[in-house]
Protein backbone atom coordinates (compact mmCIF):
# COMPACT_ATOMS: atom_id res chain seq x y z
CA UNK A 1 5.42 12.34 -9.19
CA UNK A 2 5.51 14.68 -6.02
CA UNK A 3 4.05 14.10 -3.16
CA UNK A 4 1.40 11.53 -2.37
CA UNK A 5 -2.45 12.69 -4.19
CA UNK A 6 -4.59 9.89 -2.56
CA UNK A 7 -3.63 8.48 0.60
CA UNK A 8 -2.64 10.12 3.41
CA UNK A 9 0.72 9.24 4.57
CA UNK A 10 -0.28 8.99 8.56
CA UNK A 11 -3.49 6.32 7.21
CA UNK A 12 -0.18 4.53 6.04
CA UNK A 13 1.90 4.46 8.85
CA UNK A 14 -1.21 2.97 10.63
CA UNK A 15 -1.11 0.07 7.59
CA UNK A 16 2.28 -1.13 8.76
CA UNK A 17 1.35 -2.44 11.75
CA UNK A 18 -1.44 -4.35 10.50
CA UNK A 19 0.23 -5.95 7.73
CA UNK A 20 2.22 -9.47 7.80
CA UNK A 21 4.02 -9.64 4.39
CA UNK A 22 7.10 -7.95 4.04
CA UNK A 23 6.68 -7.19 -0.02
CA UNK A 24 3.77 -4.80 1.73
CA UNK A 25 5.58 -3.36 3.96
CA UNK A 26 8.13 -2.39 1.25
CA UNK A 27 5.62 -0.79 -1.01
CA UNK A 28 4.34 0.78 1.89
CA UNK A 29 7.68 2.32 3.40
CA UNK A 30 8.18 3.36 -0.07
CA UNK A 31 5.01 5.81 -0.71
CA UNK A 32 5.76 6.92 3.03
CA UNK A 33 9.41 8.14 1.72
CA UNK A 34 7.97 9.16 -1.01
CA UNK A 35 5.94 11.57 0.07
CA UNK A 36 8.81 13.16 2.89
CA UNK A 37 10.20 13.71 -0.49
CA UNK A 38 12.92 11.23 -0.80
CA UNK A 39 13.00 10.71 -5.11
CA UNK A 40 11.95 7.66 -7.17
CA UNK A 41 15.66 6.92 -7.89
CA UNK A 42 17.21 7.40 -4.73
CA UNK A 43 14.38 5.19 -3.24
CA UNK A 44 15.31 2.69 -6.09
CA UNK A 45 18.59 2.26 -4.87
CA UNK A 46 18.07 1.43 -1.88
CA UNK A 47 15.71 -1.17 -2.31
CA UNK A 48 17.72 -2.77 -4.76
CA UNK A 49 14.75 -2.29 -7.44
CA UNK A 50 14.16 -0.39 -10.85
CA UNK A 51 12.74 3.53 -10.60
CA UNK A 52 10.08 2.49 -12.70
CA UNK A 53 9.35 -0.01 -10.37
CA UNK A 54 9.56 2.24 -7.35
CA UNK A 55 7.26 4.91 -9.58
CA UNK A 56 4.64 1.81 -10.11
CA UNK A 57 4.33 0.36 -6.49
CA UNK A 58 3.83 4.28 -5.16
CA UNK A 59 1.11 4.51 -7.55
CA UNK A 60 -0.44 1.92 -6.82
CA UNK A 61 -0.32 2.05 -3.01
CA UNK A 62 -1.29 6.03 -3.73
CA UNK A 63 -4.74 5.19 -5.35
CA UNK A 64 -8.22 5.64 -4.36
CA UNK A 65 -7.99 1.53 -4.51
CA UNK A 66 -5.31 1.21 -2.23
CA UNK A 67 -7.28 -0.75 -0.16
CA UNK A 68 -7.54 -3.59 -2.52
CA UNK A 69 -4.21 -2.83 -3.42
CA UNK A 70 -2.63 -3.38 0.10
CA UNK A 71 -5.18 -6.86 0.00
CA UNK A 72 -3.59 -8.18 -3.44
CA UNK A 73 0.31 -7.59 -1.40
CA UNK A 74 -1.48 -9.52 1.34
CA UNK A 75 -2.17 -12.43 -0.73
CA UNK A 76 -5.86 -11.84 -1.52
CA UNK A 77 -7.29 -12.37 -4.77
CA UNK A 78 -9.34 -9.70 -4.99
CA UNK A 79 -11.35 -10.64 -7.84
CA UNK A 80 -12.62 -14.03 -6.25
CA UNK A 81 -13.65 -12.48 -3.01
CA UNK A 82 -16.79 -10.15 -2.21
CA UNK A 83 -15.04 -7.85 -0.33
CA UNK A 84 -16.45 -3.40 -1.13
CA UNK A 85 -12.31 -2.93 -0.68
CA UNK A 86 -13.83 1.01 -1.90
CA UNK A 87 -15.99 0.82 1.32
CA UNK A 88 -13.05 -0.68 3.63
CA UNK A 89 -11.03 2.85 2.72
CA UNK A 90 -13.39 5.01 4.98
CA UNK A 91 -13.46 2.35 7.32
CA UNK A 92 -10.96 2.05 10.36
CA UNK A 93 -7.33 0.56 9.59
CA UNK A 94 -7.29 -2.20 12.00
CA UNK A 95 -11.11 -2.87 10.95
CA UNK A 96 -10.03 -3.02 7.41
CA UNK A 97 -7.14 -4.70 7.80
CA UNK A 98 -8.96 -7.52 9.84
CA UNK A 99 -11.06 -8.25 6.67
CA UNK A 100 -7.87 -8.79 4.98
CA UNK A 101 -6.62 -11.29 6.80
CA UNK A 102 -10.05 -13.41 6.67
CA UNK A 103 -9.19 -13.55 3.09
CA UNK A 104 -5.43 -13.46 2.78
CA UNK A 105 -3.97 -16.85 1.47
């Protein structure tokens, strides 16, 4: 992995201020680092985690469903809602982020 391929890294800076759960704002710092080119392992280290585990949560957040992705860390079930989390990606942050909460747990 180099660099983030999906998400740009300034979209996810304007995430952490919407989001309340801290596992969240952990996968989110992480792609952030990430992609200013701080390494998997280093990353790993300091969040007290595996590098696989680091490689897996920047995937995830770096996805063309990040959106839903950030909702599941939020405590949404994705899969019982009706919630286009494809269509909340083009949408604003805060706008997107507001639907989240509706649904958050």
């Amino acid at each position: 992995m180099t660099g983030l391929d999906h998400v740009d890294t300034d979209r996810l800076r304007e995430w952490l201020s919407e989001v309340r759960r801290g596992e969240t704002v952990a996968a989110l710092m992480l792609a952030v680092a990430y992609d200013k080119g701080i390494g998997a392992g280093e990353l790993a280290s300091w969040y007290g985690r595996s590098p696989e585990s680091v490689e897996e949560t920047i995937a995830a957040v770096d996805s063309p469903d990040h959106v839903a992705e950030i909702a599941r860390l939020e405590g949404v079930d994705v899969d019982a809602v009706d919630v286009s989390f494809a269509e909340l990606s083009d949408r604003p942050v805060g706008e997107a982020a507001s639907v989240i909460r509706e649904h958050a747990e």
